[in-house]
PDB file of N, CA and C in Angstrom:
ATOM      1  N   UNK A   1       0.845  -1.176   0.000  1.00  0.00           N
ATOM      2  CA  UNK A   1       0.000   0.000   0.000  1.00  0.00           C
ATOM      3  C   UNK A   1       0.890   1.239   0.000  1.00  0.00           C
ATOM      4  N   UNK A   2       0.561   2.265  -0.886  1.00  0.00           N
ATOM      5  CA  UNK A   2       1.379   3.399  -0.869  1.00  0.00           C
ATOM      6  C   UNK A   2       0.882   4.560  -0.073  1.00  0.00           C
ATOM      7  N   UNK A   3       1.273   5.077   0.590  1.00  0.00           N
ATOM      8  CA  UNK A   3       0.862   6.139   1.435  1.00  0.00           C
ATOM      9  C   UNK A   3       1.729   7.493   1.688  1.00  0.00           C
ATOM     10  N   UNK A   4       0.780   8.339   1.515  1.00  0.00           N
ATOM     11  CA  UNK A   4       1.387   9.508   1.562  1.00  0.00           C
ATOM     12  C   UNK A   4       1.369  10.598   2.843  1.00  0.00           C
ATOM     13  N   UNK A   5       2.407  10.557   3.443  1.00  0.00           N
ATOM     14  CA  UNK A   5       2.183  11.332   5.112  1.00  0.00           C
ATOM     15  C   UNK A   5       2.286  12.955   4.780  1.00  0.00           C
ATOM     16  N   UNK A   6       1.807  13.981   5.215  1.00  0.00           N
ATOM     17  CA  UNK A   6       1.627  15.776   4.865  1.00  0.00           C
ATOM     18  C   UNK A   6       1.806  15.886   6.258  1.00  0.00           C
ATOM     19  N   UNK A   7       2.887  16.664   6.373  1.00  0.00           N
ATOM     20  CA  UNK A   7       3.354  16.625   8.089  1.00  0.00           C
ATOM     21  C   UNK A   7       4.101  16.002   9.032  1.00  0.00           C
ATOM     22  N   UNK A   8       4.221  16.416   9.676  1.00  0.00           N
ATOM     23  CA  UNK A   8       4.841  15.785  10.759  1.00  0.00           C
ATOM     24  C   UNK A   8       6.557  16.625  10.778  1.00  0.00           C
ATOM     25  N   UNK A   9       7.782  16.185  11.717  1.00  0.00           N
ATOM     26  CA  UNK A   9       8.567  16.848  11.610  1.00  0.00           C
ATOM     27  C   UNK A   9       9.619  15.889  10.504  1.00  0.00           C
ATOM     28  N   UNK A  10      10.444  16.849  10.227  1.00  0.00           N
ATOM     29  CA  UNK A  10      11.732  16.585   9.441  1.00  0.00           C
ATOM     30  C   UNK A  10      12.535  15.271  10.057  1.00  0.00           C
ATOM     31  N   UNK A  11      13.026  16.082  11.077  1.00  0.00           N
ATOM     32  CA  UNK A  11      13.930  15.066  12.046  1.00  0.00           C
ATOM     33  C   UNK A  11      13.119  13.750  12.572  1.00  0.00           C
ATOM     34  N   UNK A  12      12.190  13.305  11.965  1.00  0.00           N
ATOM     35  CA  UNK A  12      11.720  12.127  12.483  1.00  0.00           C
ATOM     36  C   UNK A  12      11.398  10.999  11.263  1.00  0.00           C
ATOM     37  N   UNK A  13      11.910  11.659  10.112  1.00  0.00           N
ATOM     38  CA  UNK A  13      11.730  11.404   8.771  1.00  0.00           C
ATOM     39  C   UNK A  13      12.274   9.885   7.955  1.00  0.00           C
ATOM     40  N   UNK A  14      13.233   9.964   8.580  1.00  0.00           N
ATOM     41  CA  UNK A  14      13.840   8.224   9.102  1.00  0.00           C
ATOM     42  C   UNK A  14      12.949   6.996   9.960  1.00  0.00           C
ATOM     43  N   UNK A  15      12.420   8.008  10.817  1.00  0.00           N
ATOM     44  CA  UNK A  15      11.190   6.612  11.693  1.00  0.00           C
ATOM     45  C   UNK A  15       9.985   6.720  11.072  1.00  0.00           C
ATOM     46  N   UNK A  16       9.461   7.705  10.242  1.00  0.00           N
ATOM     47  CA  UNK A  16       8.305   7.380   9.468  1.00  0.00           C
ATOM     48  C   UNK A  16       8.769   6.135   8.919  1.00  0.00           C
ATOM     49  N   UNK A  17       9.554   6.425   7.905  1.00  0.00           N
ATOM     50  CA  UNK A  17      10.010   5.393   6.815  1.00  0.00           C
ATOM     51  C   UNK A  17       9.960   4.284   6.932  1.00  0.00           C
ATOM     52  N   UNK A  18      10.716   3.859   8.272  1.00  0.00           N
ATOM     53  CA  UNK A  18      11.198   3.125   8.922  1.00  0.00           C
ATOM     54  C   UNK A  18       9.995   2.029   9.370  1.00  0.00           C
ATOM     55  N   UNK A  19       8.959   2.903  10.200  1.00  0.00           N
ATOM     56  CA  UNK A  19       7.648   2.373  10.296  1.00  0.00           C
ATOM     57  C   UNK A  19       7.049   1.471   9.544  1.00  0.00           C
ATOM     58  N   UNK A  20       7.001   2.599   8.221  1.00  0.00           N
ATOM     59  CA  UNK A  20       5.743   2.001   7.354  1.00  0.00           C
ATOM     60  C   UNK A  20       6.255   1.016   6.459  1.00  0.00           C
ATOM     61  N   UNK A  21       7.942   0.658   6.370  1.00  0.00           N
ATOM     62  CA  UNK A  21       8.123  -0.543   5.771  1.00  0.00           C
ATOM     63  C   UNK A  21       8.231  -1.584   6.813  1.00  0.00           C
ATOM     64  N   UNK A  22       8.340  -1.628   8.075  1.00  0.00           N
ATOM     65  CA  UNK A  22       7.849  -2.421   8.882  1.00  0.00           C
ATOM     66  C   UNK A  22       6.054  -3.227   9.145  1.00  0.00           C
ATOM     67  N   UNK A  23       5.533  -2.559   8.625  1.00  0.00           N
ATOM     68  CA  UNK A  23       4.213  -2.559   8.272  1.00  0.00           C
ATOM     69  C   UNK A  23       3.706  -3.245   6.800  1.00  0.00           C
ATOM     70  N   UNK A  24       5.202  -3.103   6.023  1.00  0.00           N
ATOM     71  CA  UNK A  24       4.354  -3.451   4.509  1.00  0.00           C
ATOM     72  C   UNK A  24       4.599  -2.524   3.544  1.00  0.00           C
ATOM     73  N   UNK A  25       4.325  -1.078   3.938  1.00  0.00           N
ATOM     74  CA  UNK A  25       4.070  -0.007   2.999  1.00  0.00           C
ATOM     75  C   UNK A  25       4.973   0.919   2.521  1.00  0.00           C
ATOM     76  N   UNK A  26       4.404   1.496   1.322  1.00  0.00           N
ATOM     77  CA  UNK A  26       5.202   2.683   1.105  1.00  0.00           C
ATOM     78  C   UNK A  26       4.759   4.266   1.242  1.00  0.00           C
ATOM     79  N   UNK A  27       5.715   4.570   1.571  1.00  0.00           N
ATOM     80  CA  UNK A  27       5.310   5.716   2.339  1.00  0.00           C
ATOM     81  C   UNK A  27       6.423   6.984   1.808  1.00  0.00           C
ATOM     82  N   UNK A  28       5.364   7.897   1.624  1.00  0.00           N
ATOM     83  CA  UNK A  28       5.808   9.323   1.093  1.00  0.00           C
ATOM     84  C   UNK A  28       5.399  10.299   1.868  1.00  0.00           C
ATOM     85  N   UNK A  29       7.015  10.780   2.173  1.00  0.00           N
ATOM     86  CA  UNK A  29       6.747  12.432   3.222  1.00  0.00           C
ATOM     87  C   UNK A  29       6.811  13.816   2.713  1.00  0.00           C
ATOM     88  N   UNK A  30       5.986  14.695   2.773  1.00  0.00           N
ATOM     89  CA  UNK A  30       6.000  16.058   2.344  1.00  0.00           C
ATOM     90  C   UNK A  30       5.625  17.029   4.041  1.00  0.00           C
ATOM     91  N   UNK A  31       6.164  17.253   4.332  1.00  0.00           N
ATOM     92  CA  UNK A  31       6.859  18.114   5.777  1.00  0.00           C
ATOM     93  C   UNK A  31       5.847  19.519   5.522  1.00  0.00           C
ATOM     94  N   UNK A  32       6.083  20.023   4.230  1.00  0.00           N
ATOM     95  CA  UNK A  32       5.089  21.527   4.285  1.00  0.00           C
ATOM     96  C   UNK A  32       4.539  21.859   3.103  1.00  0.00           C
ATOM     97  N   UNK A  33       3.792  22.725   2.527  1.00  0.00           N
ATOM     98  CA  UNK A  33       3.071  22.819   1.597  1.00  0.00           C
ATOM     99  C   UNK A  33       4.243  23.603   0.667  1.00  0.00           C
ATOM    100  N   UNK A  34       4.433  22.585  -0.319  1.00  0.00           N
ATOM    101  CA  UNK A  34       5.662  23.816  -1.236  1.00  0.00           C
ATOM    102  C   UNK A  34       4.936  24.116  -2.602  1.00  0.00           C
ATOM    103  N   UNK A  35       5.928  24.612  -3.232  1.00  0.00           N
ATOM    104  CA  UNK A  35       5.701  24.686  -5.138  1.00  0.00           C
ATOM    105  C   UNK A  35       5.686  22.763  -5.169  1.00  0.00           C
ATOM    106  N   UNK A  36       4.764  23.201  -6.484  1.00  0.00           N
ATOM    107  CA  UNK A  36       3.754  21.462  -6.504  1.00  0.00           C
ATOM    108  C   UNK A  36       3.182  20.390  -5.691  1.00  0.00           C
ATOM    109  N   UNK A  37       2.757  21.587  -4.558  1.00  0.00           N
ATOM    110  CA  UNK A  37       2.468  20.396  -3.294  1.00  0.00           C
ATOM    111  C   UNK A  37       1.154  19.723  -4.069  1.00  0.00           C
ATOM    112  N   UNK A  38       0.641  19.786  -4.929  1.00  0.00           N
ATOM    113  CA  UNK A  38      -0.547  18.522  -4.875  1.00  0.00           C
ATOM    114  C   UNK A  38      -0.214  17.569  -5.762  1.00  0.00           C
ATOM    115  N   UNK A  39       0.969  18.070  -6.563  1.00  0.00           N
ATOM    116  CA  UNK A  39       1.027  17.001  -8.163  1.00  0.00           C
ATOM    117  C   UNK A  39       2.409  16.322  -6.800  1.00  0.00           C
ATOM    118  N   UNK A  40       3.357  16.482  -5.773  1.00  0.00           N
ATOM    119  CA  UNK A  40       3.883  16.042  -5.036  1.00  0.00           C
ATOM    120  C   UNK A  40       2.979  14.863  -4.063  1.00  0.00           C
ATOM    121  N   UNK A  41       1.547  15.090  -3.916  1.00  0.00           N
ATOM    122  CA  UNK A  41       0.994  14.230  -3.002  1.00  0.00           C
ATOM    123  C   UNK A  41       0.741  13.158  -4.430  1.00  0.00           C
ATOM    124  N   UNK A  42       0.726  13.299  -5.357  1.00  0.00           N
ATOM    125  CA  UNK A  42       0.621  12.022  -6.356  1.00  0.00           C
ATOM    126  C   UNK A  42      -0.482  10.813  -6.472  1.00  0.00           C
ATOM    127  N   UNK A  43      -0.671  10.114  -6.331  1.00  0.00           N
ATOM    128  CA  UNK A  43      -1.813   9.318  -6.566  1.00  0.00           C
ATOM    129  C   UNK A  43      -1.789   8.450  -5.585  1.00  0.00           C
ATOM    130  N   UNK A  44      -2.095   8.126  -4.182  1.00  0.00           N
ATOM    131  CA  UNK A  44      -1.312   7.268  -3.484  1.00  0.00           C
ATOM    132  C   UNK A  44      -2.855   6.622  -2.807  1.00  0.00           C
ATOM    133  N   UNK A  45      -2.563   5.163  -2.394  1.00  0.00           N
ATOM    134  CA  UNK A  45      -3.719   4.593  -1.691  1.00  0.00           C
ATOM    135  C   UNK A  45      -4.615   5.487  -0.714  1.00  0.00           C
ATOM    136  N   UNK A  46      -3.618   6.100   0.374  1.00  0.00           N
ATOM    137  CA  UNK A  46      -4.288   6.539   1.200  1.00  0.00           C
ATOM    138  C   UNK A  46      -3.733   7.930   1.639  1.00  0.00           C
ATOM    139  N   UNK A  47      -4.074   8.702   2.590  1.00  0.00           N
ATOM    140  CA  UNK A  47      -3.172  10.123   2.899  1.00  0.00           C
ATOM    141  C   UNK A  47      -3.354  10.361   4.415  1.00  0.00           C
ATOM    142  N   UNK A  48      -2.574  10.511   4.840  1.00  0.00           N
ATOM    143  CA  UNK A  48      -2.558  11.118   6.093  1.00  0.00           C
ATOM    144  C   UNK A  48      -1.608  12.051   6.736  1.00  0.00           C
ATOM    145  N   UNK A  49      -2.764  13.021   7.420  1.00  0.00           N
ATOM    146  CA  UNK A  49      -2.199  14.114   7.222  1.00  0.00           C
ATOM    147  C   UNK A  49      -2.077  14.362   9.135  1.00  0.00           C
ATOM    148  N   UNK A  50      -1.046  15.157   9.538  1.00  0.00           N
ATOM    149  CA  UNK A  50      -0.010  15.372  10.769  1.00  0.00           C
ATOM    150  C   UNK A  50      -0.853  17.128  11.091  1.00  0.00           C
ATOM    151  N   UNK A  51      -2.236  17.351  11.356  1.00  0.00           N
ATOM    152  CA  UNK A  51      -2.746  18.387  11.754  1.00  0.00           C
ATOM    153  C   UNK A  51      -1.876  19.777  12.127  1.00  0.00           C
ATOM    154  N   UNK A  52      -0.918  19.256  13.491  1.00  0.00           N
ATOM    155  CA  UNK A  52      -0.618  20.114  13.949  1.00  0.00           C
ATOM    156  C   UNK A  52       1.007  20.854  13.495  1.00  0.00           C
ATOM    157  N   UNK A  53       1.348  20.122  12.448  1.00  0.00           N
ATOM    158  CA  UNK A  53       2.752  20.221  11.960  1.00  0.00           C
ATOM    159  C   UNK A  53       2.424  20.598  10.668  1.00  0.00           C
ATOM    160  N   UNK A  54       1.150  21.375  10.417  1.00  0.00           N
ATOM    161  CA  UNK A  54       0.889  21.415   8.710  1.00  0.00           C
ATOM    162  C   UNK A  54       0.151  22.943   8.385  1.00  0.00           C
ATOM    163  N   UNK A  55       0.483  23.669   7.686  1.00  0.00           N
ATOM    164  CA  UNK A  55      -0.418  25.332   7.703  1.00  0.00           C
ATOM    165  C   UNK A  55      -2.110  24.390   7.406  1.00  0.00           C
ATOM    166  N   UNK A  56      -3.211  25.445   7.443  1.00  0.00           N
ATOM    167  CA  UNK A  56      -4.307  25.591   6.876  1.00  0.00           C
ATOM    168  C   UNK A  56      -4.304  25.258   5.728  1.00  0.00           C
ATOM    169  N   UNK A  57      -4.064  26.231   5.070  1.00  0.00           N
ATOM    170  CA  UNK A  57      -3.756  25.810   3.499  1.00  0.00           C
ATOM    171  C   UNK A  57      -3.071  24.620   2.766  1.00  0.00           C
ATOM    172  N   UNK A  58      -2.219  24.069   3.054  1.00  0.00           N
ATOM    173  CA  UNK A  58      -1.921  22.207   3.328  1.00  0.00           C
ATOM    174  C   UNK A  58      -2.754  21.409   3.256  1.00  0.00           C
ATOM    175  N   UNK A  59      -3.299  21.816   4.414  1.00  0.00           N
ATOM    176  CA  UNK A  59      -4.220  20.544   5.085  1.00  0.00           C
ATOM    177  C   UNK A  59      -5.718  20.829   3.776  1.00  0.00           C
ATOM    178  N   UNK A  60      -6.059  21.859   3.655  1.00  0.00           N
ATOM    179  CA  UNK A  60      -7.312  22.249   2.872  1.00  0.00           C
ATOM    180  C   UNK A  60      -7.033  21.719   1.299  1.00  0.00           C
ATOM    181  N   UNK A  61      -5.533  21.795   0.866  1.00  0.00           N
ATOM    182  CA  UNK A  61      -5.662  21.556  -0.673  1.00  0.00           C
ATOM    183  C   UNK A  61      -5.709  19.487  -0.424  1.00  0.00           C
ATOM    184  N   UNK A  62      -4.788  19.090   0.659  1.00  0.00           N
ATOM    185  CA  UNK A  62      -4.842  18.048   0.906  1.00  0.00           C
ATOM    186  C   UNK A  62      -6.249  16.907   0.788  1.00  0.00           C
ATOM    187  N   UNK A  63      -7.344  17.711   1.561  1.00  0.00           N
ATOM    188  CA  UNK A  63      -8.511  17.468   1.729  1.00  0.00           C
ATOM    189  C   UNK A  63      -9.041  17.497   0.322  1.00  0.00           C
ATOM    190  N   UNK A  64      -9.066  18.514  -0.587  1.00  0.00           N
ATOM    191  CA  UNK A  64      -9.730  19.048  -1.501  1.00  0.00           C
ATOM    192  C   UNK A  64      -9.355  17.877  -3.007  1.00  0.00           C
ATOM    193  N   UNK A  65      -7.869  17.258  -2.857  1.00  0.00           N
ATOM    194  CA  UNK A  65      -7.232  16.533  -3.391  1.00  0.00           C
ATOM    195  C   UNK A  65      -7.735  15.010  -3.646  1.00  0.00           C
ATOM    196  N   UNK A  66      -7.749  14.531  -2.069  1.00  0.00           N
ATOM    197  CA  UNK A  66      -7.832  13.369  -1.541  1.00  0.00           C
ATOM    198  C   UNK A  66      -9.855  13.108  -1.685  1.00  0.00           C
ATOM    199  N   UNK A  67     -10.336  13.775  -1.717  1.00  0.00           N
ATOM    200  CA  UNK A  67     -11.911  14.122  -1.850  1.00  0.00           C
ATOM    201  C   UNK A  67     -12.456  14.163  -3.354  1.00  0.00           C
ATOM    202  N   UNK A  68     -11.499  14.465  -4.282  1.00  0.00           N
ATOM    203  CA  UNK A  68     -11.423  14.873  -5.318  1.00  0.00           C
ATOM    204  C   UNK A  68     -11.305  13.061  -6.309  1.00  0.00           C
ATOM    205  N   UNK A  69     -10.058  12.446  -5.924  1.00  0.00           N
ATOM    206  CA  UNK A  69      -9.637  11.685  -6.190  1.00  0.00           C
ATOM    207  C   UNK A  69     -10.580  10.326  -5.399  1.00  0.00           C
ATOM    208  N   UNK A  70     -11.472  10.377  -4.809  1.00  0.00           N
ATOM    209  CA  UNK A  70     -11.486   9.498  -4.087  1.00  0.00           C
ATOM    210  C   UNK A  70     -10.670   8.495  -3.218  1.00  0.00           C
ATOM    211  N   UNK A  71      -9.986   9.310  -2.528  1.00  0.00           N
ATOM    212  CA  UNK A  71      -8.322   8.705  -1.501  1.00  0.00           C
ATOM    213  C   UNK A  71      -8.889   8.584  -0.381  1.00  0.00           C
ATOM    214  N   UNK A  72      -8.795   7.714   0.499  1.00  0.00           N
ATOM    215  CA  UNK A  72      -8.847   7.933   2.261  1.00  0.00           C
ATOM    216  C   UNK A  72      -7.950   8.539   2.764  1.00  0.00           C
ATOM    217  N   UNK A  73      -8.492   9.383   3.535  1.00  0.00           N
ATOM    218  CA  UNK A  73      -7.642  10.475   4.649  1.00  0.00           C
ATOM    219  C   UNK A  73      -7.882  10.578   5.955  1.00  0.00           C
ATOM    220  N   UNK A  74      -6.780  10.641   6.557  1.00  0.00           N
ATOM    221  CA  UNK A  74      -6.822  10.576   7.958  1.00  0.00           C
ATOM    222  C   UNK A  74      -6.149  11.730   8.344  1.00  0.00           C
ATOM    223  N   UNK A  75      -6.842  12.113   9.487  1.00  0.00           N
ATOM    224  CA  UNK A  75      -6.538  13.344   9.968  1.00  0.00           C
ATOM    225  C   UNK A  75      -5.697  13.173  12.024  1.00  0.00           C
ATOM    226  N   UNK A  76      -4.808  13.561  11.728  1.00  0.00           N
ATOM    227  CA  UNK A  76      -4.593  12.998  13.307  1.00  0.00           C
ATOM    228  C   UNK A  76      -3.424  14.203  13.831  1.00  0.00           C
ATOM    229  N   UNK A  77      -3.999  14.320  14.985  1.00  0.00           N
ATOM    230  CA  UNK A  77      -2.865  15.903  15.514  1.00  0.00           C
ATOM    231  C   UNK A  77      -2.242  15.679  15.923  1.00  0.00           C
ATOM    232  N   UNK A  78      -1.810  14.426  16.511  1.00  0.00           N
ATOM    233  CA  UNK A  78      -0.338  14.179  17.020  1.00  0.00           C
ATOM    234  C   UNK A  78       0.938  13.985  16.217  1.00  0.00           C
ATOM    235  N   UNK A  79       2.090  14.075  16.105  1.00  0.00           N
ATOM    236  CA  UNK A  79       2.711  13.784  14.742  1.00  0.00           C
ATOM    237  C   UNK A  79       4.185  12.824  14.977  1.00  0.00           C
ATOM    238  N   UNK A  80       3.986  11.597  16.060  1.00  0.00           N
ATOM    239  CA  UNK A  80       4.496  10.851  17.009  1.00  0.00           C
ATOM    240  C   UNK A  80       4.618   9.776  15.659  1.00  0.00           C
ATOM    241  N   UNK A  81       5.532   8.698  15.873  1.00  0.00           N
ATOM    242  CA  UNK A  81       5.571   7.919  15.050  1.00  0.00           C
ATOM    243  C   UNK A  81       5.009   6.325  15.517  1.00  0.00           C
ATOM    244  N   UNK A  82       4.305   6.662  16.892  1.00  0.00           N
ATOM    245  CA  UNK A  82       3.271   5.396  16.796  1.00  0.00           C
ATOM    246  C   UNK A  82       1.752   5.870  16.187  1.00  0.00           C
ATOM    247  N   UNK A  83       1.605   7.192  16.237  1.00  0.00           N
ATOM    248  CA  UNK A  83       0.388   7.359  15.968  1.00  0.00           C
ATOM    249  C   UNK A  83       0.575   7.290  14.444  1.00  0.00           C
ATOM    250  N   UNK A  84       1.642   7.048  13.682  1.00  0.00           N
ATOM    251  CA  UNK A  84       1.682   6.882  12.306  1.00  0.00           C
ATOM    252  C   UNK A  84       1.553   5.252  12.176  1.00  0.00           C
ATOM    253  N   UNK A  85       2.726   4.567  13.209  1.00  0.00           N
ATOM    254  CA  UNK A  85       2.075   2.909  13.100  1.00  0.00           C
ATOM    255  C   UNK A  85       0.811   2.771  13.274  1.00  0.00           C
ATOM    256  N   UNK A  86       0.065   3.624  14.157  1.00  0.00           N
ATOM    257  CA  UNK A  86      -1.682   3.005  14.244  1.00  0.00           C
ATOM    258  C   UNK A  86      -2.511   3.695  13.632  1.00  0.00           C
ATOM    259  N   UNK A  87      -2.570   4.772  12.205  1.00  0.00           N
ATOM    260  CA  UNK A  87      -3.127   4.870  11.224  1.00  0.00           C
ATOM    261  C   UNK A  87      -2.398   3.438  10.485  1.00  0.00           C
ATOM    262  N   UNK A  88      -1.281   3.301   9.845  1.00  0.00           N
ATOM    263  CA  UNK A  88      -1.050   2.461   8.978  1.00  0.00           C
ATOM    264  C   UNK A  88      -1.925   0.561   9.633  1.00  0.00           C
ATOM    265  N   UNK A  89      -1.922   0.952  10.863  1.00  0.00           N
ATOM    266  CA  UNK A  89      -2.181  -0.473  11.112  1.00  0.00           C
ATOM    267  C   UNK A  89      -3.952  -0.633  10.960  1.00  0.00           C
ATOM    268  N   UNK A  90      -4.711   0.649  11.231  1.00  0.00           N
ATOM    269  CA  UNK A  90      -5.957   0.947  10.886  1.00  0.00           C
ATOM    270  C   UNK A  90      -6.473   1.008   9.343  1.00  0.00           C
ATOM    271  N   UNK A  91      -5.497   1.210   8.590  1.00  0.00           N
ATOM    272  CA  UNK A  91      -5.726   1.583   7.117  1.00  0.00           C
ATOM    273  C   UNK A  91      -5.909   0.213   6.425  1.00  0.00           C
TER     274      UNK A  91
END
C-alpha cells in the first residue's frame, strides 16, 4: 500500500520510513506545503495528514485533493511515530 504522510517533523523522517516498511508499505513524506504540493501528493492509496505540523492551506488543498480523487484520509494531531504505526495499522 502506498501512502502519503503531509506533516509531521523533518527530524523524524527516518522513523516514518522506517515504520511504514515495517508494516508493509510505502510511504511518502512532504513536511510543508511547497511549489507542486498537490502534483507532489501524487496518486497514493491513502493520505494522512499530521494536523498540527501542517499550515491551513496544506491541510485544505490536501482534503480538496484526496476528496477529489477518491483517496482515504486521515486526519490525526499528534505527529508521534506510533500514531503513524496506528493509522497504517488501521488503514
Amino acid at each position: 500500500m502506498c501512502v502519503t504522510l503531509i506533516g509531521g517533523m523533518d527530524r523524524l523522517k527516518p522513523e516514518y520510513m522506517a515504520a511504514a516498511r515495517e508494516g508493509g508499505h510505502s510511504l511518502k513524506c512532504i513536511s510543508r506545503n511547497e511549489r507542486n504540493f498537490v502534483e507532489k501528493i501524487g496518486n497514493p492509496d491513502a493520505v494522512i495528514v499530521f494536523t498540527n505540523k501542517i499550515s491551513h492551506e496544506a491541510k485544505r488543498k490536501a482534503m480538496q485533493l484526496a476528496r477529489a480523487r477518491n483517496i482515504p484520509i486521515r486526519m490525526v494531531h499528534s505527529c508521534g511515530v506510533s500514531s503513524l504505526r496506528e493509522c497504517l495499522r488501521s488503514s
